[in-house]
Protein backbone atom coordinates (compact mmCIF):
# COMPACT_ATOMS: atom_id res chain seq x y z
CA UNK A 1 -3.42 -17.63 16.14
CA UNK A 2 0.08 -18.95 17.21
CA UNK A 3 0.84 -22.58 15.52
CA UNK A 4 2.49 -24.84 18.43
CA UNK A 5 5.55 -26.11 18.09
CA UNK A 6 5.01 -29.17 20.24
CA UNK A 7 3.17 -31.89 18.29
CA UNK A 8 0.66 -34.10 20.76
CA UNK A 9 0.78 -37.97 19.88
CA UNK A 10 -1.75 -39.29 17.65
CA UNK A 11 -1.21 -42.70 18.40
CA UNK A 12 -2.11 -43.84 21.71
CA UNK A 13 1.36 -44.03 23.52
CA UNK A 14 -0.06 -44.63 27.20
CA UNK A 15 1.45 -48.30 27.45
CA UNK A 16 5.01 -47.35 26.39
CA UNK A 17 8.20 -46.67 28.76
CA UNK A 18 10.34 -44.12 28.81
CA UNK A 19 14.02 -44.63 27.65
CA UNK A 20 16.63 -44.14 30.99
CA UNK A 21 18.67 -42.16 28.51
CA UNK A 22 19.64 -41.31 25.06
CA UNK A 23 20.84 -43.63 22.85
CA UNK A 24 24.27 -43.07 20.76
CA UNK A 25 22.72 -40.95 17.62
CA UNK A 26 24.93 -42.74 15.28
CA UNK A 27 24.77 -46.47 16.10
CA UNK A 28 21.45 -47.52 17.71
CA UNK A 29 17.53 -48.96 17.34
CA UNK A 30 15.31 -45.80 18.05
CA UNK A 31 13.34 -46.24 20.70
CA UNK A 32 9.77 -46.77 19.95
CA UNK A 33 8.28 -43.17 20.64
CA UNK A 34 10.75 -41.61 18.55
CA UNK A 35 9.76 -44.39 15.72
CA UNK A 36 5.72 -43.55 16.27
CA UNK A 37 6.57 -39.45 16.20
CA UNK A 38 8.67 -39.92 13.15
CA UNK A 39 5.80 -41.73 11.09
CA UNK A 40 3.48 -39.12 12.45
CA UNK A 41 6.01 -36.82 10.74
CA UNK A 42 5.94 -38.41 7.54
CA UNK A 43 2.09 -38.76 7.27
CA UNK A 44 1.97 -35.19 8.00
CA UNK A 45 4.05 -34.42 5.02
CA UNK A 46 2.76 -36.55 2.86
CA UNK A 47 -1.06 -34.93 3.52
CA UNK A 48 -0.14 -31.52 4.11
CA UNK A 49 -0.55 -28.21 2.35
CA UNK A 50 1.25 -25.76 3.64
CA UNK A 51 3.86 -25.53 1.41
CA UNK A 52 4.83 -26.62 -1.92
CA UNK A 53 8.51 -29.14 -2.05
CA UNK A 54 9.22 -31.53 -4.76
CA UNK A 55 10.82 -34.74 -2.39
CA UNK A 56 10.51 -36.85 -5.81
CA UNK A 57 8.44 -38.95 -4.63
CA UNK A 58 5.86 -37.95 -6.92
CA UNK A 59 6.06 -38.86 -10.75
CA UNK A 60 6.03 -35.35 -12.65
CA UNK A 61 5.89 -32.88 -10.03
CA UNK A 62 7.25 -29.89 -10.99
CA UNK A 63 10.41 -27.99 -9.88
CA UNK A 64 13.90 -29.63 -8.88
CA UNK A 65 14.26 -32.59 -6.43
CA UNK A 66 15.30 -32.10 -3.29
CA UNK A 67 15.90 -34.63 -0.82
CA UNK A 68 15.49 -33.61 3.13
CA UNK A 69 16.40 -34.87 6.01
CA UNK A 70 13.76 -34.26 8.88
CA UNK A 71 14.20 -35.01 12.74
CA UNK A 72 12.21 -35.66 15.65
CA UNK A 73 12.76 -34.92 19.46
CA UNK A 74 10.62 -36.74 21.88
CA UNK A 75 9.69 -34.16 25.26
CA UNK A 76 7.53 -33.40 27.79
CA UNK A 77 5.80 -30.06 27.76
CA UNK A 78 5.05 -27.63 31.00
CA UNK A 79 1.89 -29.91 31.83
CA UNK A 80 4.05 -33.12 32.08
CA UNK A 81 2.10 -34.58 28.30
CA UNK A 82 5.04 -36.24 26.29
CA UNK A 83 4.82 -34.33 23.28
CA UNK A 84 7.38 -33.99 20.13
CA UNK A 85 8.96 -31.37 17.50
CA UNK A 86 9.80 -31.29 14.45
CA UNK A 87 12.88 -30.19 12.55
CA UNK A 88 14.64 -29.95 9.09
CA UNK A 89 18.19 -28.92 7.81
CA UNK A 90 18.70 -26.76 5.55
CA UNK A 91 15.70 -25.05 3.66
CA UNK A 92 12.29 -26.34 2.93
CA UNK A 93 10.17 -25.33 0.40
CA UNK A 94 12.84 -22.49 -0.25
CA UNK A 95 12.72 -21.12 3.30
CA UNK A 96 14.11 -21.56 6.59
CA UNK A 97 11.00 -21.18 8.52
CA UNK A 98 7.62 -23.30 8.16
CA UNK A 99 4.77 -23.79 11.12
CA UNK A 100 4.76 -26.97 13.18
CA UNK A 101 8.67 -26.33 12.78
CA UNK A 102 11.23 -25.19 14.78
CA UNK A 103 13.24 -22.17 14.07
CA UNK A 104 16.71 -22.90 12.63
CA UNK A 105 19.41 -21.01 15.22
CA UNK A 106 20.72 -19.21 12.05
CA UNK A 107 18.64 -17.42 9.05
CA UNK A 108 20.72 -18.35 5.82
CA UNK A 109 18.22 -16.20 3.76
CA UNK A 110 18.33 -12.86 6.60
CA UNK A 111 20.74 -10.93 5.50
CA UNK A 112 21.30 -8.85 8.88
CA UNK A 113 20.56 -12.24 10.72
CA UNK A 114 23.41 -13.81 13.31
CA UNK A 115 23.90 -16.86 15.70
């Protein structure tokens, strides 16, 4: 079974606008899908079990913290459905690649791997 990539809202999104463009990534408000796929996001990581990361947001959890930073990019798919992805920097859980996640452009951890 192939795990999608594109995430479908949960939330019922129907009533909200598009944005006419992006917004200036480093000085902005997100606009309000991006806010709704981000929390999504975060409830997904906070129930998941896929794979095993110590965020420290857990009192005694074993192994080093490590922060993450995770990202969001609001689409459309081929049937016109505004859907989103997910993405991290750097590794997760020790690896570079996770499902529900998009590929990173270069494997770190592939030793004959390239751009």
């Amino acid at each position: 079974m192939k795990i999608p990539l594109f995430q479908p809202f949960k939330t019922n999104i129907s009533g909200i606008s598009l944005p006419e463009k992006f917004t200036f990534p480093f000085y902005y408000k997100p606009h309000e899908l991006s806010v709704i796929a981000s929390t999504e996001l975060q409830a997904y990581l906070e129930t998941q079990s896929d794979f095993e990361h110590n965020f420290g947001l857990q009192k005694n959890q074993e192994g080093l913290v490590i922060g993450k930073m995770f990202g969001v990019l609001v689409c459309k798919n081929q049937e016109g459905q505004l859907v989103y992805l997910w993405a991290f920097s750097g590794k997760l859980a020790g690896v570079n690649h996770l499902p529900y996640f998009v590929p990173t452009i270069f494997d770190m951890l592939q030793e004959d791997g390239f751009f």
